[in-house]
Protein backbone atom coordinates (compact mmCIF):
# COMPACT_ATOMS: atom_id res chain seq x y z
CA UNK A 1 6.32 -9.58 -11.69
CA UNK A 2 10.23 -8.61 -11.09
CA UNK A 3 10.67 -7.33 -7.57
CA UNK A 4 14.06 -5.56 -6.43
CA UNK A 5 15.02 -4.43 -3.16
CA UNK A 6 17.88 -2.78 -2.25
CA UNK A 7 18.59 -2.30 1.58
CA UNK A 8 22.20 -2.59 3.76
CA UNK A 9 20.48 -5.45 5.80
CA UNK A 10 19.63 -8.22 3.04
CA UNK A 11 19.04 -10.89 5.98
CA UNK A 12 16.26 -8.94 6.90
CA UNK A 13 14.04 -10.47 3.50
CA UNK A 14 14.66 -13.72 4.61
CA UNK A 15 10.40 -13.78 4.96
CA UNK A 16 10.31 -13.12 1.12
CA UNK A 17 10.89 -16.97 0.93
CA UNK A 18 8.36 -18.55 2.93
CA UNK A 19 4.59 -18.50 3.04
CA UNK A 20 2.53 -17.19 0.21
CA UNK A 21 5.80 -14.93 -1.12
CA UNK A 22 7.79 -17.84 -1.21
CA UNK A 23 5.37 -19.63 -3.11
CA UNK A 24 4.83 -17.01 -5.30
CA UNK A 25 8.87 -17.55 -6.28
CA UNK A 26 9.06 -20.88 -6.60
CA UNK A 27 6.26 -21.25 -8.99
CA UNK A 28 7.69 -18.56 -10.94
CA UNK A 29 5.23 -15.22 -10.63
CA UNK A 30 6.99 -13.57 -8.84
CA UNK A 31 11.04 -12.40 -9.65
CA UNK A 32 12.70 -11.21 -6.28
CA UNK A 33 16.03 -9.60 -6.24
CA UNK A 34 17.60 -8.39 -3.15
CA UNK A 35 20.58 -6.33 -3.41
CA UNK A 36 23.53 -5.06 -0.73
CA UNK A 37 23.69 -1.37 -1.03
CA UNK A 38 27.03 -1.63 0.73
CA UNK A 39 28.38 -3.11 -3.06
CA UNK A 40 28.00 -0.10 -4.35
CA UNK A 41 30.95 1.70 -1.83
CA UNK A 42 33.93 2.57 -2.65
CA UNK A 43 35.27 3.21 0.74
CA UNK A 44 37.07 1.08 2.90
CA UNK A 45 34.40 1.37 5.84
CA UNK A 46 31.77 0.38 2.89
CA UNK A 47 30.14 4.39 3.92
CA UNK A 48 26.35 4.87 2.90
CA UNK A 49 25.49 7.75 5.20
CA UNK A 50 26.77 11.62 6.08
CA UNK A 51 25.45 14.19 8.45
CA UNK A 52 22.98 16.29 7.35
CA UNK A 53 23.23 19.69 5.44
CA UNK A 54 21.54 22.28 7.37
CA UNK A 55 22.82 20.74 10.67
CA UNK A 56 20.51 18.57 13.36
CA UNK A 57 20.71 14.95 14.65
CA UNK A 58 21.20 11.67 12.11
CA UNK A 59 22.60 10.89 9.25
CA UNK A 60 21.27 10.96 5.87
CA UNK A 61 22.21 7.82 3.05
CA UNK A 62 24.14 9.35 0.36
CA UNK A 63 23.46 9.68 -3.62
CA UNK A 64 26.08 8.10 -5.54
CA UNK A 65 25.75 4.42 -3.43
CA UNK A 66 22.35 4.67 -4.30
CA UNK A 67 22.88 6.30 -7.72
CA UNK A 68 25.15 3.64 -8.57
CA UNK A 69 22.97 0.53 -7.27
CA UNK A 70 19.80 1.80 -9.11
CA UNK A 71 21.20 2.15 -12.43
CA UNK A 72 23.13 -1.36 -12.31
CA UNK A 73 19.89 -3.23 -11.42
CA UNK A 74 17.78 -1.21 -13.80
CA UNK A 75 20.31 -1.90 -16.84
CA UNK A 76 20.35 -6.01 -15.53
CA UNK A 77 16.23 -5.45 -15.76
CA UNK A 78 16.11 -3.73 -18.99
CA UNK A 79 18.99 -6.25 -20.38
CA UNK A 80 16.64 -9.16 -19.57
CA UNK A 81 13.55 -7.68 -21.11
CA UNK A 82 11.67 -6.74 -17.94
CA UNK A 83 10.49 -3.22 -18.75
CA UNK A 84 7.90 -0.41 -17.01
CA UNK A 85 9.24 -0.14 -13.55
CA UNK A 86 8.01 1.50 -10.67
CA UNK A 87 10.03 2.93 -7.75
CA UNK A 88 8.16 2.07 -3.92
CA UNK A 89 9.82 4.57 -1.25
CA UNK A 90 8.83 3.50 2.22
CA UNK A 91 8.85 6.89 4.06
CA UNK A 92 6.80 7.85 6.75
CA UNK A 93 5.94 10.99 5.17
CA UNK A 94 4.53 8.50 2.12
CA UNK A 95 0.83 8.79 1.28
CA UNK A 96 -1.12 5.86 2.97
CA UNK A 97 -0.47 2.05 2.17
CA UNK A 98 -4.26 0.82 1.10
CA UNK A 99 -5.94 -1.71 -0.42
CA UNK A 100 -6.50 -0.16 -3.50
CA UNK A 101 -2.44 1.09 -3.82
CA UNK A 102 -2.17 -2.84 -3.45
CA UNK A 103 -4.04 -3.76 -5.90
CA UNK A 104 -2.54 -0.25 -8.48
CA UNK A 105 0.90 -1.78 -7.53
CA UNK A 106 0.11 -5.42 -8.43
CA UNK A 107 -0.75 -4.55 -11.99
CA UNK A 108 2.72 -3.22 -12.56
CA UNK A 109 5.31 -5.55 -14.12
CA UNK A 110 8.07 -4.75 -12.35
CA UNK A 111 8.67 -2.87 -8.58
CA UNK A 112 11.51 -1.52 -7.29
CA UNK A 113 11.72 -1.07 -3.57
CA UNK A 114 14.32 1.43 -1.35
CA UNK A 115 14.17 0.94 2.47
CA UNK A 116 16.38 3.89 4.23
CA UNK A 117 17.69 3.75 7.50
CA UNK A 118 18.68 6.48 9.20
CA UNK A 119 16.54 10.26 8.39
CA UNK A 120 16.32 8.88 4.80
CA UNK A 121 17.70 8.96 1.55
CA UNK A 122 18.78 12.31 -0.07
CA UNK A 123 15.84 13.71 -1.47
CA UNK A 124 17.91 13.87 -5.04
CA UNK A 125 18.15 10.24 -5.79
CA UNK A 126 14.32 10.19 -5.55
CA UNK A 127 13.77 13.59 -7.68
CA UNK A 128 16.13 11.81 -9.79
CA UNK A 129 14.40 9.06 -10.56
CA UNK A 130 11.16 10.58 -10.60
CA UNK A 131 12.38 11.76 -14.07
CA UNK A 132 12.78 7.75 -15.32
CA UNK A 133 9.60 6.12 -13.76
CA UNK A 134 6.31 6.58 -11.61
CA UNK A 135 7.52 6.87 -7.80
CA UNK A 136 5.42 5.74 -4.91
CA UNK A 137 5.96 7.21 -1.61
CA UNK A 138 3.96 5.10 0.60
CA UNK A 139 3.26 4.90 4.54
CA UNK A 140 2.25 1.76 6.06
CA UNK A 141 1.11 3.41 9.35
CA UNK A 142 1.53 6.57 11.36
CA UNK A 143 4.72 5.55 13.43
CA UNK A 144 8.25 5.49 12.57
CA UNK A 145 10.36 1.83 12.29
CA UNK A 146 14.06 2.03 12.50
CA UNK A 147 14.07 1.27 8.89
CA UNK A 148 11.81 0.26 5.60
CA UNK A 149 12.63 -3.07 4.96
CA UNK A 150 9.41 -3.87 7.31
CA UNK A 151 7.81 -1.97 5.38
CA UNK A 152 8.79 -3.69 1.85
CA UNK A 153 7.72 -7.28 3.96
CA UNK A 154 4.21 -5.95 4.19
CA UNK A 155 3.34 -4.13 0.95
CA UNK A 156 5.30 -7.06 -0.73
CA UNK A 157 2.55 -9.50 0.56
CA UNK A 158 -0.36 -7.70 0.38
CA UNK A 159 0.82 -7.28 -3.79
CA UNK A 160 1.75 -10.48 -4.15
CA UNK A 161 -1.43 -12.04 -3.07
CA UNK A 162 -3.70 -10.29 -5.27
CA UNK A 163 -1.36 -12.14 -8.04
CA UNK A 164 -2.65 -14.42 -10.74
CA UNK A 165 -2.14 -18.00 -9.36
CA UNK A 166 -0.79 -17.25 -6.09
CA UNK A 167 -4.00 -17.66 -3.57
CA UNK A 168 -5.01 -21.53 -3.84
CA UNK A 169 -8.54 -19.77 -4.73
CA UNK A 170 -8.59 -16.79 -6.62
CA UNK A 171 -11.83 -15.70 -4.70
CA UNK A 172 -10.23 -15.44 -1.94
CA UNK A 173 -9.26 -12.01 -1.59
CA UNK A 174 -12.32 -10.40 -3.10
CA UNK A 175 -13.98 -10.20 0.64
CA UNK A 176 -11.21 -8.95 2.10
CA UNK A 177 -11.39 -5.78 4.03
CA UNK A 178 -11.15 -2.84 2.24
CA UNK A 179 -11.32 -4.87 -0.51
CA UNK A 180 -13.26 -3.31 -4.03
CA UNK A 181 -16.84 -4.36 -4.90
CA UNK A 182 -19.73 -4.79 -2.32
CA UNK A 183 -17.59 -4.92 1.15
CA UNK A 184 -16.32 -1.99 0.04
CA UNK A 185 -14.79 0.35 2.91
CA UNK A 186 -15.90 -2.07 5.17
CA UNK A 187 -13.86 -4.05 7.79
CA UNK A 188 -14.59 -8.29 7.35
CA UNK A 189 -16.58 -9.50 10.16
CA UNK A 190 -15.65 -12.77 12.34
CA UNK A 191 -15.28 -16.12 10.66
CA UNK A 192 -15.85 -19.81 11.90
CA UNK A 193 -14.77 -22.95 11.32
CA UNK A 194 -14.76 -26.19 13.09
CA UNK A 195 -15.58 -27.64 15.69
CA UNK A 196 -19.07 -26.33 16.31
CA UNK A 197 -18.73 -25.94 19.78
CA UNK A 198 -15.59 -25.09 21.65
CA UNK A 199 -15.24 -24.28 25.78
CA UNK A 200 -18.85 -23.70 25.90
CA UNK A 201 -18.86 -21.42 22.75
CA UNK A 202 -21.13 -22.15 19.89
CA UNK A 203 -21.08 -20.42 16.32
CA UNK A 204 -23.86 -18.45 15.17
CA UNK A 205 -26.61 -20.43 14.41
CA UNK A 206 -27.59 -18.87 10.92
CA UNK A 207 -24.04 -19.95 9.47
CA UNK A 208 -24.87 -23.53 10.02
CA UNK A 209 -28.75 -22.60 8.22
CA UNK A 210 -27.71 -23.74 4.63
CA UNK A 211 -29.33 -20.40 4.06
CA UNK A 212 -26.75 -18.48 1.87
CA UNK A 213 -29.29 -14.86 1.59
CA UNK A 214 -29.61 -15.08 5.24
CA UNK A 215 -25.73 -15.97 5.25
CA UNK A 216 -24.63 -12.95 3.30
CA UNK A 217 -27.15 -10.71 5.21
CA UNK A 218 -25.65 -11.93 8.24
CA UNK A 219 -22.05 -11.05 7.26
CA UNK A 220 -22.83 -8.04 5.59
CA UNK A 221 -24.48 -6.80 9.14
CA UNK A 222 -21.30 -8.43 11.38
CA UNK A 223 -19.10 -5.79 8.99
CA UNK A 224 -20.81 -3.37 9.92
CA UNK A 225 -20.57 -3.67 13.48
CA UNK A 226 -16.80 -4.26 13.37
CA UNK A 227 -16.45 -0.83 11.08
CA UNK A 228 -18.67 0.93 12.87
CA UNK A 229 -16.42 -0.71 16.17
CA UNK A 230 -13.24 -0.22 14.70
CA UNK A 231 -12.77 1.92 12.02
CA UNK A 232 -15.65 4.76 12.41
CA UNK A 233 -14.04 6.65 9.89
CA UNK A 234 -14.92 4.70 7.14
CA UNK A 235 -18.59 4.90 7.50
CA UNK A 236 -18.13 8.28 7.20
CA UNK A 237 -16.81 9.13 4.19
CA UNK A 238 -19.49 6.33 2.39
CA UNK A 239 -22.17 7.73 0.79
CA UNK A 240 -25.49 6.75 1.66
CA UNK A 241 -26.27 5.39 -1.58
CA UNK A 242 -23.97 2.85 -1.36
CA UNK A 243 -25.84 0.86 1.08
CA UNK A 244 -29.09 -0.95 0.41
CA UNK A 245 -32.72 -0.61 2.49
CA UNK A 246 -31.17 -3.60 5.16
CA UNK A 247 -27.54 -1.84 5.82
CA UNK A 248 -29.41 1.27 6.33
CA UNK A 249 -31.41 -0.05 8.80
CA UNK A 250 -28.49 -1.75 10.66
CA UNK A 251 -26.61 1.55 10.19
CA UNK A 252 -29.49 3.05 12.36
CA UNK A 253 -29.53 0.21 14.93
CA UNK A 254 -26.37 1.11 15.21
CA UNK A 255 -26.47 5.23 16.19
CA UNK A 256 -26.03 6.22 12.37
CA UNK A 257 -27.75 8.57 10.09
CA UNK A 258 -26.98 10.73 6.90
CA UNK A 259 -25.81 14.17 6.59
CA UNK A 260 -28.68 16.35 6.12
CA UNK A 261 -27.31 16.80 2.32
CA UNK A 262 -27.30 13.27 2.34
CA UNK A 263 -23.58 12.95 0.85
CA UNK A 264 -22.24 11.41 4.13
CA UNK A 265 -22.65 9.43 7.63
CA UNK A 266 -22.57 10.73 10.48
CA UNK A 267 -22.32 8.94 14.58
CA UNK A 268 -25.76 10.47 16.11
CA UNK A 269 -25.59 8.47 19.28
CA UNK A 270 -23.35 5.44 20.42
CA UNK A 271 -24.39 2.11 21.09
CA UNK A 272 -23.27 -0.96 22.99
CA UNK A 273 -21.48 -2.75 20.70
């Protein structure tokens, strides 16, 4: 996968070479590019921003240094046979970062990220662009940052570990929370490892059981609790059919029952967690 980002603070990737990211480069799957928007000025104060039209507070990044950077890194891409990108738009106003966009993102061959600073970008280099290759418009969280480049950090990571060869085991990531398949909109519960016993505090007893169907059960249940905990929500928009007789029961144990169409979940009472 090609990956280009194009930001006015470049120091701020620095994290795209360590950890799992930076492995990812070095063993060659994944192609990272950052550029300085400020090359693409043509002013002596190196200008990316103006004041808004329609008045109010800020400053909005302008077209043409963005115009101009996005078609230079495009031609270098297409020149070097990298073809099919994608644009990634941090905004606040983006549709939500998931799982699943992760995993949608990570089967592209080539991304192309723009963090704004200031109110944003003028809305025309994005309609632009629109009219070249898909656009994503993604939110990693209701809150504002001073800028996207955090943004690019974290969707960058969670993509680039669902890539071929980058976990040391490629299992690894199909538990995850949110993850697709039978954990499915559910939060993963605790883990353990070693030592047994630490400051008086023992593990649960079934993980060290050699029992794997009591070990799954066990897990299954724990994810449960933390959803129903944590993230409520997500119980609720499950349909009952996608839990077997045992989560139903723990779903009741734990203050839940179905719509009376039977569609959804609903909280009937709460429970001591």
């Amino acid at each position: 996968m090609r990956l280009d980002v194009v930001t006015i603070f470049p120091e701020y990737l620095e994290p795209l070479n360590v950890s799992l990211v930076g492995k990812a480069r070095a063993r060659g799957r994944l192609d990272v590019h950052v550029h300085d928007l400020r090359e693409w000025t043509y002013d002596r104060h190196n200008t990316v921003d103006d004041t808004p039209y329609g008045g109010g507070p800020g400053m909005v990044m302008k077209t043409e240094p963005w115009g101009d950077a996005l078609d230079t890194l495009l031609a270098d891409g297409y020149e070097t046979g990298h073809t099919s990108p994608a644009l990634v738009v941090p905004t606040p106003s983006g549709r939500p970062f998931t799982q699943e966009l992760a995993v949608e993102l990570s089967e592209r061959p080539w991304l192309v990220f723009t963090p704004a600073r200031y109110e944003g970008i003028d809305r025309r280099v994005v309609d632009e662009y629109a009219t070249r290759m898909p656009v994503y418009e993604v939110s990693i969280g209701d809150y504002v940052l001073a800028g996207g480049e955090a943004a690019v950090l974290v969707v960058t990571e969670a993509v680039a570990r669902l890539l071929p060869g980058v976990l040391g085991n490629a299992e690894s990531h199909r538990d995850d929370s949110f993850a697709p398949g039978a954990m499915a909109n559910l939060l993963e519960g605790p883990v353990y490892t070693k030592p047994p016993e630490w400051r008086g505090r023992d593990i649960p007893d079934v993980l060290l059981s050699g029992h794997h169907g009591r070990i799954a059960r066990w897990r299954r249940d724990e994810a449960l609790r933390r959803t129903t905990a944590n993230r409520p929500d997500l119980i609720e928009r499950c349909d009952p059919a996608a839990f077997d007789k045992k989560d139903r029961e723990m779903l009741s144990i734990l203050g839940w029952e179905p719509e009376p169409d039977g569609r959804f979940w609903r909280r009937v009472k709460a429970v001591e967690e």
